[in-house]
Protein backbone atom coordinates (compact mmCIF):
# COMPACT_ATOMS: atom_id res chain seq x y z
CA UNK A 1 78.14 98.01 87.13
CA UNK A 2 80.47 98.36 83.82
CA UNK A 3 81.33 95.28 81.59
CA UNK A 4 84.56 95.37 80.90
CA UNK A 5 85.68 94.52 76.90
CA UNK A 6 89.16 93.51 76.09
CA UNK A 7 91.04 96.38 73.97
CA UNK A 8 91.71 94.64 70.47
CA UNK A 9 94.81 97.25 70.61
CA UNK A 10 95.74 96.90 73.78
CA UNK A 11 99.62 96.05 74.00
CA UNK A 12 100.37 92.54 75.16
CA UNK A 13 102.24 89.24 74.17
CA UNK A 14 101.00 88.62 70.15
CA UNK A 15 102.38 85.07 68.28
CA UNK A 16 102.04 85.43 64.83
CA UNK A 17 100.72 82.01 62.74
CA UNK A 18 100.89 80.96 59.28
CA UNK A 19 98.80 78.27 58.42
CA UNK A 20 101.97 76.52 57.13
CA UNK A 21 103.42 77.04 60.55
CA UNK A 22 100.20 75.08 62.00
CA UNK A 23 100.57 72.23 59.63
CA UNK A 24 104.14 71.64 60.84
CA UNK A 25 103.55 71.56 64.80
CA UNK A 26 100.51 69.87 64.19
CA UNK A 27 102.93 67.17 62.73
CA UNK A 28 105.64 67.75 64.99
CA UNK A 29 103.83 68.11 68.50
CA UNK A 30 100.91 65.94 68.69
CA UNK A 31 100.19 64.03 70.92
CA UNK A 32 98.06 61.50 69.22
CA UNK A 33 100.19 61.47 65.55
CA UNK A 34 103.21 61.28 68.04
CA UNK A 35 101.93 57.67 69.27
CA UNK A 36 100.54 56.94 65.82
CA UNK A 37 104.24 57.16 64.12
CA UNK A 38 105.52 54.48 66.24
CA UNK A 39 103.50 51.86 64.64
CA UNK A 40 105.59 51.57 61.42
CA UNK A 41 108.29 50.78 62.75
CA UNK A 42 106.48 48.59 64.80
CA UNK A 43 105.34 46.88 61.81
CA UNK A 44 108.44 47.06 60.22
CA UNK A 45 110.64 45.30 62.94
CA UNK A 46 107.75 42.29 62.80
CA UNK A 47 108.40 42.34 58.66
CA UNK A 48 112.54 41.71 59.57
CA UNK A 49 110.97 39.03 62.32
CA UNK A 50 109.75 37.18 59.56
CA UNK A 51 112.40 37.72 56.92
CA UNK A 52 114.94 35.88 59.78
CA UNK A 53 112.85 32.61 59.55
CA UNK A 54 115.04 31.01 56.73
CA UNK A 55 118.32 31.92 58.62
CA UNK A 56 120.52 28.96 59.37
CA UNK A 57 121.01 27.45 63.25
CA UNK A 58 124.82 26.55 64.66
CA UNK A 59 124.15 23.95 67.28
CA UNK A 60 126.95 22.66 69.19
CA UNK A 61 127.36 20.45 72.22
CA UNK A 62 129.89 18.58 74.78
CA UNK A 63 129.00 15.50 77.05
CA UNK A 64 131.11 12.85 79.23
CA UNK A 65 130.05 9.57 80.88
CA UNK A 66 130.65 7.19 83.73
CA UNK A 67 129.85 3.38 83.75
CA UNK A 68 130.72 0.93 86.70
CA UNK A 69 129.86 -3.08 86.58
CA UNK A 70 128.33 -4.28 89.75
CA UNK A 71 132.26 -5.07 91.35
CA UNK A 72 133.62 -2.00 90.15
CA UNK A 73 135.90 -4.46 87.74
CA UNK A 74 135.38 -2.49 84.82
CA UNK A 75 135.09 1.38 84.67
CA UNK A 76 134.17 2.68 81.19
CA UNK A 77 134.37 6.59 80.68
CA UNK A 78 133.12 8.16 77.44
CA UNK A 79 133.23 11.81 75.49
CA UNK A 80 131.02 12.94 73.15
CA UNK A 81 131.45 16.32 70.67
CA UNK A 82 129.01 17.55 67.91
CA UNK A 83 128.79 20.69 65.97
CA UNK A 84 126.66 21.07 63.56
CA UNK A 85 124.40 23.56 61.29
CA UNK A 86 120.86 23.63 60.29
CA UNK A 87 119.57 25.66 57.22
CA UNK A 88 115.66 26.01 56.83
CA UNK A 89 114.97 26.39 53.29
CA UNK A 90 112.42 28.25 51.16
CA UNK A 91 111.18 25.24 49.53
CA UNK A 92 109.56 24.27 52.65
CA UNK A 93 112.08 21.57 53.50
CA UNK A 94 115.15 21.80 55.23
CA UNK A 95 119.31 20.90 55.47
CA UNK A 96 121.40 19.66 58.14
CA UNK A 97 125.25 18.99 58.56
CA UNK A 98 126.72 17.52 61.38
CA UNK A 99 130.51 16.77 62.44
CA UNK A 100 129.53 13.99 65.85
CA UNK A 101 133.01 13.21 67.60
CA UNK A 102 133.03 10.04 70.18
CA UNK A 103 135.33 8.20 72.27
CA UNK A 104 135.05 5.78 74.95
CA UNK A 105 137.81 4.13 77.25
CA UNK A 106 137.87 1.30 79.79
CA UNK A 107 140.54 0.20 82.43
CA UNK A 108 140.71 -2.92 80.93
CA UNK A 109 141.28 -2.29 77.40
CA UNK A 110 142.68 0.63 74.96
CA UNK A 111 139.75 3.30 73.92
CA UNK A 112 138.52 3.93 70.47
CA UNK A 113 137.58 6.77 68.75
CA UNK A 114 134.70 7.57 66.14
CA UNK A 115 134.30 10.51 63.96
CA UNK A 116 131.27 10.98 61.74
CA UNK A 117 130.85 13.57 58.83
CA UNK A 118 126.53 14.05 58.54
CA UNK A 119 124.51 15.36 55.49
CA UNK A 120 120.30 14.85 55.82
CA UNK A 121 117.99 16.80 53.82
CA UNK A 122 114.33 16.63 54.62
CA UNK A 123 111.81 18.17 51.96
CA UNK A 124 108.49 18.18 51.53
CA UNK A 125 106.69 17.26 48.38
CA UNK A 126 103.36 18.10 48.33
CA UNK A 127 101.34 20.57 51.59
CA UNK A 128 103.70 23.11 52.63
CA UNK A 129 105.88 23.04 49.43
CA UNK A 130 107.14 25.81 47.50
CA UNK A 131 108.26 29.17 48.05
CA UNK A 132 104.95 30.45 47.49
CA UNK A 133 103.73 28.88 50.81
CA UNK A 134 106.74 29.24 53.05
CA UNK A 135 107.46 32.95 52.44
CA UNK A 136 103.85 32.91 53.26
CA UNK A 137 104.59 34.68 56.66
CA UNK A 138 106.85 37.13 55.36
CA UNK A 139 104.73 38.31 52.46
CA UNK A 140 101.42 39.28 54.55
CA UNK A 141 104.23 40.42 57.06
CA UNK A 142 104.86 43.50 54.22
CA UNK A 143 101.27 43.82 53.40
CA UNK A 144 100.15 44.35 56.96
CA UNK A 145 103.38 46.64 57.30
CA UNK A 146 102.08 48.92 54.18
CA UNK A 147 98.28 48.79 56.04
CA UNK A 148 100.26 50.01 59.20
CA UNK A 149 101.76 52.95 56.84
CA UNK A 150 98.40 53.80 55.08
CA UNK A 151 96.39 53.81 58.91
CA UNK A 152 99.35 56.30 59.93
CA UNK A 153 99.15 58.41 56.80
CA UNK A 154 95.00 58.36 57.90
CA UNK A 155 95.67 59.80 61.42
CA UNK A 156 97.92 62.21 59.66
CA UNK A 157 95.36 63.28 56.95
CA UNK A 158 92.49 63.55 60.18
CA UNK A 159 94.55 65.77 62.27
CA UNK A 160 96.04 68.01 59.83
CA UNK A 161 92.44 68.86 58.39
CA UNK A 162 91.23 68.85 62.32
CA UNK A 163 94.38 71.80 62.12
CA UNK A 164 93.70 73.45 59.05
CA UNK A 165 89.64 73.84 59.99
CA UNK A 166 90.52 75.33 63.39
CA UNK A 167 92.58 77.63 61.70
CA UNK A 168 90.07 78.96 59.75
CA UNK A 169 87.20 78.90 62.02
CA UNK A 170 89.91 80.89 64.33
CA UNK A 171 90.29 83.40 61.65
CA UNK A 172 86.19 83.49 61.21
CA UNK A 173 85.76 84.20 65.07
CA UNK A 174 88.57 87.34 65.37
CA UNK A 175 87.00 88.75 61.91
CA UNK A 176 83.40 88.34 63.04
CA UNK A 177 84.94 89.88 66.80
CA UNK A 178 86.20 92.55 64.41
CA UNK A 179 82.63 93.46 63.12
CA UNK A 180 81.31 93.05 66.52
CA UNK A 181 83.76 95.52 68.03
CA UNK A 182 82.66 97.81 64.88
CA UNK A 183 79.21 97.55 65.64
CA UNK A 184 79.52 98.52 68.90
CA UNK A 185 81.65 101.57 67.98
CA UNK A 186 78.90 102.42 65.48
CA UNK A 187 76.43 102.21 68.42
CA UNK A 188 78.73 104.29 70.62
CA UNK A 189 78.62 106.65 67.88
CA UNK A 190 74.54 107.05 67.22
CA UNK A 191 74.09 107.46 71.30
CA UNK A 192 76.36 110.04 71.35
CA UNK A 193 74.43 111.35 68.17
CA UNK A 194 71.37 111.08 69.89
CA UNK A 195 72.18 112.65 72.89
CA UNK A 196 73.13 115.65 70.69
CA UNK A 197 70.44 116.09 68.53
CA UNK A 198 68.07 115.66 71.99
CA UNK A 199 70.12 118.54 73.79
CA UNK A 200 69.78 120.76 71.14
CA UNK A 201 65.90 120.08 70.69
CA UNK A 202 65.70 118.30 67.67
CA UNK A 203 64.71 114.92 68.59
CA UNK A 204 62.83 113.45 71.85
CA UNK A 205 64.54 112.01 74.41
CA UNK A 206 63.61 108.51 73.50
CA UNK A 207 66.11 108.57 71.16
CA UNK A 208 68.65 108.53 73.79
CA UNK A 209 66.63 105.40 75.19
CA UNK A 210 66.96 103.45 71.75
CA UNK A 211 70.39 104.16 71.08
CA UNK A 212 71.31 102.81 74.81
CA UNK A 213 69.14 99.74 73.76
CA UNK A 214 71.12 99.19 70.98
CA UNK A 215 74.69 99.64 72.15
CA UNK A 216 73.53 96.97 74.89
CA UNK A 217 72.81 94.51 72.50
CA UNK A 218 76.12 94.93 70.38
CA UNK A 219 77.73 94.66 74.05
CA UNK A 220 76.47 91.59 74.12
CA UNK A 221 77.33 90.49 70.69
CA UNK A 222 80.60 91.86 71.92
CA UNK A 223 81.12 89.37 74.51
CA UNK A 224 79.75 86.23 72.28
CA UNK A 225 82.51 86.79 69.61
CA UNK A 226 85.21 87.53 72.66
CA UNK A 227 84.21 84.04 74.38
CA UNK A 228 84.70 82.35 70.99
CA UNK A 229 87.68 83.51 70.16
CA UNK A 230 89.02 82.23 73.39
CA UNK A 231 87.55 78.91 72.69
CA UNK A 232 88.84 78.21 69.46
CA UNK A 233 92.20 79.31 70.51
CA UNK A 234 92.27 76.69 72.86
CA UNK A 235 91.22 73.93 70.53
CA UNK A 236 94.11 75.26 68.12
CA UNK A 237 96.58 75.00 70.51
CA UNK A 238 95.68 71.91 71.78
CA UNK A 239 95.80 70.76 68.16
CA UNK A 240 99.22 72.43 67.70
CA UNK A 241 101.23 71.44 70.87
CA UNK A 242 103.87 73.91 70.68
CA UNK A 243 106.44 74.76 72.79
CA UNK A 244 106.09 78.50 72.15
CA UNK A 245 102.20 78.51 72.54
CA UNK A 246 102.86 76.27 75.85
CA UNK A 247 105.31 79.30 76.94
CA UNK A 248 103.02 81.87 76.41
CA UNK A 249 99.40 80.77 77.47
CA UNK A 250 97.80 84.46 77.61
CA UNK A 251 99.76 85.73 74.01
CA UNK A 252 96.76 86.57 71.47
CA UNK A 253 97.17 84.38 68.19
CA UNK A 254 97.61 87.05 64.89
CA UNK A 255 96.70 84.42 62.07
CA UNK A 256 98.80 85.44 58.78
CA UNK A 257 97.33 83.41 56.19
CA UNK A 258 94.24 84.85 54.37
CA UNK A 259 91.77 83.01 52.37
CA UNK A 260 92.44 82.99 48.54
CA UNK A 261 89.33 81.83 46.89
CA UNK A 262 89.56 81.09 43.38
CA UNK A 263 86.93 79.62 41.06
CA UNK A 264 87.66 76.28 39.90
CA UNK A 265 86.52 73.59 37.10
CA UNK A 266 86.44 70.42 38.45
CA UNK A 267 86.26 66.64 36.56
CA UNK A 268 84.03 64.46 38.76
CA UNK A 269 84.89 61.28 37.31
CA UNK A 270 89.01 62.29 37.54
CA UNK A 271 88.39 63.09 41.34
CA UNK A 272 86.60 60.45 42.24
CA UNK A 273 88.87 57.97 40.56
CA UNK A 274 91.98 60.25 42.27
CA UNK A 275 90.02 59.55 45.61
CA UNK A 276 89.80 55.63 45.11
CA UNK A 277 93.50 55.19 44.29
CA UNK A 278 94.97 57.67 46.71
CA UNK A 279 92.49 57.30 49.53
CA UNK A 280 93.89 55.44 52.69
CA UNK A 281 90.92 53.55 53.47
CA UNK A 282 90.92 52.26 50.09
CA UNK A 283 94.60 51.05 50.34
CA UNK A 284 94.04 49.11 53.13
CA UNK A 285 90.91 46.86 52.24
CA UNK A 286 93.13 46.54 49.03
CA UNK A 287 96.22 45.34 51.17
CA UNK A 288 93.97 43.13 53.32
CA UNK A 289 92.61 41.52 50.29
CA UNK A 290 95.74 40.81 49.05
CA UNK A 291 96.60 39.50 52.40
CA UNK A 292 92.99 36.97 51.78
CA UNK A 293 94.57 35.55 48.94
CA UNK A 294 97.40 34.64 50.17
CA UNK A 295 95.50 33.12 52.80
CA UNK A 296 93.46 31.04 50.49
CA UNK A 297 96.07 30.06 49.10
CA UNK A 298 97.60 28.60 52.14
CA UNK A 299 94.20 27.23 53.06
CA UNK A 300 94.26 25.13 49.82
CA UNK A 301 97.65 24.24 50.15
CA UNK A 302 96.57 22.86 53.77
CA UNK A 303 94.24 20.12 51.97
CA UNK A 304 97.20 18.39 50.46
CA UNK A 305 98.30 14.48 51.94
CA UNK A 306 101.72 15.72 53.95
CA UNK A 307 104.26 13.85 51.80
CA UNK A 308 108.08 14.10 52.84
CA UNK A 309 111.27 13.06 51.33
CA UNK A 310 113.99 12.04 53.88
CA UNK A 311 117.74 10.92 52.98
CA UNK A 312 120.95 11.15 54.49
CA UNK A 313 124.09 10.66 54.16
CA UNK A 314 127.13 9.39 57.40
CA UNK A 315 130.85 9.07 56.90
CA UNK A 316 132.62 7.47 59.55
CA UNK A 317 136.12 6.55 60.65
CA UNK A 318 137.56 4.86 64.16
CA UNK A 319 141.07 4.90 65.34
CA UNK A 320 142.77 4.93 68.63
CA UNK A 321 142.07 8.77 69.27
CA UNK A 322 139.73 11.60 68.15
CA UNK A 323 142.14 13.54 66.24
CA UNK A 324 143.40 10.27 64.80
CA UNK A 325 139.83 9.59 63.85
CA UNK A 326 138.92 13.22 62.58
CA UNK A 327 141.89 13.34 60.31
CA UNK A 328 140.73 10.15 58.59
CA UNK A 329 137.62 10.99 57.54
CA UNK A 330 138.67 12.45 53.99
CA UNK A 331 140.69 9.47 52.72
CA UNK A 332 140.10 6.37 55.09
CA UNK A 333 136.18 6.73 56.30
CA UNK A 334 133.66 4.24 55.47
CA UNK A 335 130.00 5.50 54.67
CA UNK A 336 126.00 4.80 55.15
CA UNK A 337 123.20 6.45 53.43
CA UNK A 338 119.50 6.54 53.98
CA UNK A 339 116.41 7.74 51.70
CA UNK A 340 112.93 7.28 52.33
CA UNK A 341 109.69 9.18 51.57
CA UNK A 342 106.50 9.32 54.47
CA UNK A 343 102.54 10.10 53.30
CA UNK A 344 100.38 11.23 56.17
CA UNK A 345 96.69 11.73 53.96
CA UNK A 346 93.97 12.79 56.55
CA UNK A 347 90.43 10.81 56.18
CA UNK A 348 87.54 13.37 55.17
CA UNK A 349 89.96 16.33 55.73
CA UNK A 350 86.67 18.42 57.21
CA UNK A 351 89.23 20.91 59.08
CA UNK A 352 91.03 22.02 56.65
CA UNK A 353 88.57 22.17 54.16
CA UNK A 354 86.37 24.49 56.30
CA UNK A 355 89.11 26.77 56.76
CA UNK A 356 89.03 27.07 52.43
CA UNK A 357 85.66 27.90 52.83
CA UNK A 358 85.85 29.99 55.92
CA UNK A 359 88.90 32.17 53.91
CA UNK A 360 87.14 32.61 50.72
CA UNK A 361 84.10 33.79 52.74
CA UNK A 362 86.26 36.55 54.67
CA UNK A 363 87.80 37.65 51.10
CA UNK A 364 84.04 38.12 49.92
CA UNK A 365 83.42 40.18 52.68
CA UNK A 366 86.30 42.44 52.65
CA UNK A 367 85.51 42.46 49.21
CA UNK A 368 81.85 44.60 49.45
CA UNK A 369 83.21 46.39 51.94
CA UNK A 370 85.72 48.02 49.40
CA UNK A 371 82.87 48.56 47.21
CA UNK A 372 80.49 49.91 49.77
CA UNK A 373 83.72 52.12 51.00
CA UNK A 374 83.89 53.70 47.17
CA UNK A 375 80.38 54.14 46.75
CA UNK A 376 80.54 56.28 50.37
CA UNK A 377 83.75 57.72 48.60
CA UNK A 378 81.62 59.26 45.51
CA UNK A 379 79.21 60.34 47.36
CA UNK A 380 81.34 62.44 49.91
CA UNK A 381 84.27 63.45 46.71
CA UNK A 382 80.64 64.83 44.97
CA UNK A 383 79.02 66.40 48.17
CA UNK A 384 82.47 68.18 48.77
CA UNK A 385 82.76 69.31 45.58
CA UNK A 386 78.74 70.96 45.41
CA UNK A 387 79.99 72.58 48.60
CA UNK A 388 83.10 74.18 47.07
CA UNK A 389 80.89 75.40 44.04
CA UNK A 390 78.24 76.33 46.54
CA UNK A 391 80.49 78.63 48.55
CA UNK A 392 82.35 80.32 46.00
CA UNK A 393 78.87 81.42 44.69
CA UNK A 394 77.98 82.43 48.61
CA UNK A 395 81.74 84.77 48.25
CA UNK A 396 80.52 86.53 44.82
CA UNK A 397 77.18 87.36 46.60
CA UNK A 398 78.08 88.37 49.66
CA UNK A 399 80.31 90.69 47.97
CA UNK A 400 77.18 92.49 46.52
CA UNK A 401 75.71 92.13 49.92
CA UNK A 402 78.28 93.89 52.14
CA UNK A 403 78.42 96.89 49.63
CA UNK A 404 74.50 97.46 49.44
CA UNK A 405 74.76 97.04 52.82
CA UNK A 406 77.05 99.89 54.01
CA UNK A 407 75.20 101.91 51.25
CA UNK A 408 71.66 102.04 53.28
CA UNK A 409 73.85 102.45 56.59
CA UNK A 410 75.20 105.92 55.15
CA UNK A 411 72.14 106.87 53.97
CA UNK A 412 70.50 106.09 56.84
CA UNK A 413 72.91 107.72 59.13
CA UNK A 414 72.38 111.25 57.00
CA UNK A 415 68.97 110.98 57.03
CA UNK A 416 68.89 110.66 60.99
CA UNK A 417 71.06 113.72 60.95
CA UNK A 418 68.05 115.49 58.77
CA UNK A 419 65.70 114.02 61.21
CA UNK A 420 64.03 111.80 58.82
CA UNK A 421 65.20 108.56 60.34
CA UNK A 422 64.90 107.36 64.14
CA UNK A 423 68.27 105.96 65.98
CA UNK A 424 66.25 102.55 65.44
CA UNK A 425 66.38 102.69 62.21
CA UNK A 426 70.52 103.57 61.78
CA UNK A 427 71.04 100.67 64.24
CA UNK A 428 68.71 98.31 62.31
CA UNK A 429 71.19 99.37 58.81
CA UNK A 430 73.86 98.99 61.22
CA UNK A 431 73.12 95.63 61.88
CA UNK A 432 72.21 94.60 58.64
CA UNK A 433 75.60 95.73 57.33
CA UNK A 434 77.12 93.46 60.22
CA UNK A 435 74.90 90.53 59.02
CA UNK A 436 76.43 90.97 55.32
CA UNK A 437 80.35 91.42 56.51
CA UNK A 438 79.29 88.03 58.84
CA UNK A 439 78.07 86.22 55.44
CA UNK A 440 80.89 87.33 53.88
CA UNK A 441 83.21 86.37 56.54
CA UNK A 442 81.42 83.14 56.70
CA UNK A 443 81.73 82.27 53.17
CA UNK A 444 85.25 82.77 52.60
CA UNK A 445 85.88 80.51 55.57
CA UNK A 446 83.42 78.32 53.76
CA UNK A 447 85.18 77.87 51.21
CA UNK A 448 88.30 77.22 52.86
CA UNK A 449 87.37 74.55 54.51
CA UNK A 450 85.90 72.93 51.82
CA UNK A 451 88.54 72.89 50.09
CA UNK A 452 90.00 70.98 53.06
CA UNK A 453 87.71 68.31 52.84
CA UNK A 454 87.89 67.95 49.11
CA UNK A 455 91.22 67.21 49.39
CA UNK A 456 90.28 64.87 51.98
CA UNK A 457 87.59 63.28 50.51
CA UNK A 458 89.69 62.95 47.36
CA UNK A 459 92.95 61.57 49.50
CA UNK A 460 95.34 64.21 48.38
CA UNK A 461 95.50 66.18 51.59
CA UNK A 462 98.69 65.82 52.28
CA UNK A 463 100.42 66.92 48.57
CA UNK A 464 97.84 69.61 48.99
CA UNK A 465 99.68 71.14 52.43
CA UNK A 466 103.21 69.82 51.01
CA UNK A 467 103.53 67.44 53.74
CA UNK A 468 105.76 64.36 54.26
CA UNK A 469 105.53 61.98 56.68
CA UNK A 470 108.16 60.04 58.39
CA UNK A 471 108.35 57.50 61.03
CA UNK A 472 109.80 57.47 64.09
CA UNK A 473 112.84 55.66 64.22
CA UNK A 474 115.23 54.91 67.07
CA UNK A 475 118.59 53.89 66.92
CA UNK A 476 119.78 51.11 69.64
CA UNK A 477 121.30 53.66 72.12
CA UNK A 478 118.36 55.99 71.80
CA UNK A 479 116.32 53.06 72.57
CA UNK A 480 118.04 51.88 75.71
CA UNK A 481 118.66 55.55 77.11
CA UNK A 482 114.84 55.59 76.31
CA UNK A 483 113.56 52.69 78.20
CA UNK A 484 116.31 52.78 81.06
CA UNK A 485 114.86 56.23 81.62
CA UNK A 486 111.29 54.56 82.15
């Protein structure tokens, strides 16, 4: 039985892939960052939720009444109107004006009319005044929007490394399926070598017999780097989610982008100070202890006696008729005011001051986990960066290595053509030359993708691919086409 190998140049469907075209797919088409983009304007619609709180009320209303005496002598029948607005105000009290209309009529006598003009203003002096506390809500309302923004950015920065990794490892599997395919065209080669040299009496036949042992073992090599190729194709379009790759399941990928190493000097202390202010993780236990004080603050402001100041103001006129009565208000009404102030001072206060206590404790905590989060930080900006160094030094040497390399495979190859040299040892060069262009291979990709996680690790992945995120926004018809679809 024959095992069949795919041609590498046999013609078929080929899509061609920069690793800037991955990047933007990856952005466009997945699935997960897809979902993920949603949530800032999630957050943001909740932010405009909370900004509405200090917009005014119009209240109106319309009533009539019946009233009989026990013989149905006298019938009174009354109307009542009121409009009136309501305006909640930042200083954590708020103002009311009214315009009440009345009139009542009997069978027995002529009806009267009442209009009133209404001003009251109710503030508080003392817990739950100030701007400070009542734009409370609207303040952590931004903060938790902007730790909405940074978690989004996060799933961005996860999946485009998750893209940009793939991509390489991608390109590492069809290279090392290139040497694989090599090797077994070298082994091709040395049995049909063999098989010369043995019919024209210069070597034994066992040569034949090693040099079909070692074309069996690049065949399976062969078939390893074929399988993984497959594989990681799979996880990059998965990643990806594009239309085109989604059209064309069984086209080969033909990655563009090459590696570029370059050798680099690198400031610890700048990176890792780059890595605490631009990191995303960072951000947010920096948002959410902002959102802590504000929360102690509000705590403390919570111990306070409830003191209120109360006044109001009527101006009322009467006459035969409610337009009558309305159009005397301005020059012929006759008034009534009212001030007054109420204390409410709780006994021990226990409640409120265990929430203090309870918000300064969450504060501390959030507080060491920001400082164990940047002392993980260091530690992975200085691990990525020994990596970087440590593969750039792996490229230089396994330059060296893939050229001494193919230098004792030609040698050995002519000296198996003056019979010094068995088929074993050609293959065994052959290999070792494969294990160098592997190395090599290996440490370009290396290097590569530590690069990717430096810029990771240092927060700056996303000005390092020249990417900009937006959120998803939909407009009001979008939205109801969207969820009258559903």
């Amino acid at each position: 039985m024959r095992v069949h190998l795919a041609d590498a140049n046999a013609p078929g469907p080929t899509i061609s892939l920069t690793l800037e075209q991955v990047r933007a797919d990856t952005l466009k088409n997945n699935l997960a960052l897809r979902v993920e983009l949603v949530s800032p304007t999630i957050a943001q619609t909740g932010l405009e939720a909370e900004r509405a709180k200090f917009e005014a009320t119009f209240f109106g209303s319309a009533g009539q009444g019946r009233t009989e005496t026990v013989n149905s002598s006298t019938i009174t029948t009354s109307n009542a109107y009121e409009v009136s607005l309501e305006k909640p105000l930042p200083t954590g009290g708020s103002i009311n004006v009214g315009l009440p209309l009345s009139d009542s009529d009997t069978n027995l006598s002529a009806g009267v009319a009442q209009a009133q003009a209404t001003v009251s203003y109710v503030q508080s002096l003392w817990r739950g005044a100030g701007t400070q506390v009542n734009s409370h809500s609207i303040r952590i309302a931004h903060l938790q929007s902007q730790i909405v923004d940074a978690r989004t950015k996060q799933t961005a920065i996860r999946l485009l490394a998750q893209a940009d990794i793939t991509y390489w490892r991608l390109y590492a599997n069809q290279r090392s399926l290139d040497v694989a395919r090599e090797q077994y065209k070298l082994a091709q080669n040395q049995l049909k070598n063999a098989r010369g040299a043995v019919a024209n009496g210069a070597r034994p036949r066992i040569e034949i017999v090693r040099a079909e042992a070692g074309l069996a073992g690049r065949l399976e090599a062969v078939i390893g780097a074929e399988t993984s190729v497959l594989n990681t194709e799979r996880d990059l379009r998965r990643i990806m989610n594009s239309p085109a790759l989604q059209a064309n399941p069984s086209a080969k990928l033909a990655l563009l982008s090459e590696p570029r190493p370059l050798g680099l000097e690198l400031d610890e202390e700048q990176l890792i100070e780059q890595a605490f202010a631009n990191r995303m993780d960072t951000i947010r236990l920096e948002r959410q202890l902002e959102i802590d004080d504000l929360q102690i603050a509000l705590a403390r402001n919570r111990t306070l006696p409830d003191v209120t100041f109360s006044g109001s103001f009527a101006a009322r006129s009467q006459a035969g008729g409610l337009s009558e009565s309305y159009e005397n208000l301005p020059g012929h009404a006759y008034g009534s005011s009212f001030f007054g102030l109420s204390a409410s001072i709780p006994i021990g206060n226990r409640a409120a001051k265990a929430a203090v206590l309870r918000t300064r404790l969450v504060r501390l905590q959030d507080r060491v986990l920001l400082d164990e989060l940047k002392q993980g930080i260091r530690q992975e900006v200085l691990n990525a960066m020994s990596a970087l160094e440590e593969n750039w030094r792996r490229i230089l040497s396994a330059e060296q290595g893939v050229l001494s390399a193919y230098r004792e495979y030609e040698v050995e190859k002519s000296q198996f053509q003056l019979g010094a040299r068995l088929s074993t040892d050609v293959l065994l060069a052959a290999g070792r030359h494969a294990n160098a262009q592997l190395r090599q291979i290996q440490a370009f990709t290396r290097y590569e993708i530590a690069q990717i996680n430096l810029a990771r690790a240092t927060g700056t992945l996303l000005g390092y691919g020249r990417i900009e995120i937006t959120p998803v926004t939909l407009s009001r018809n979008e939205a109801s086409r969207y969820f009258t679809a559903q």
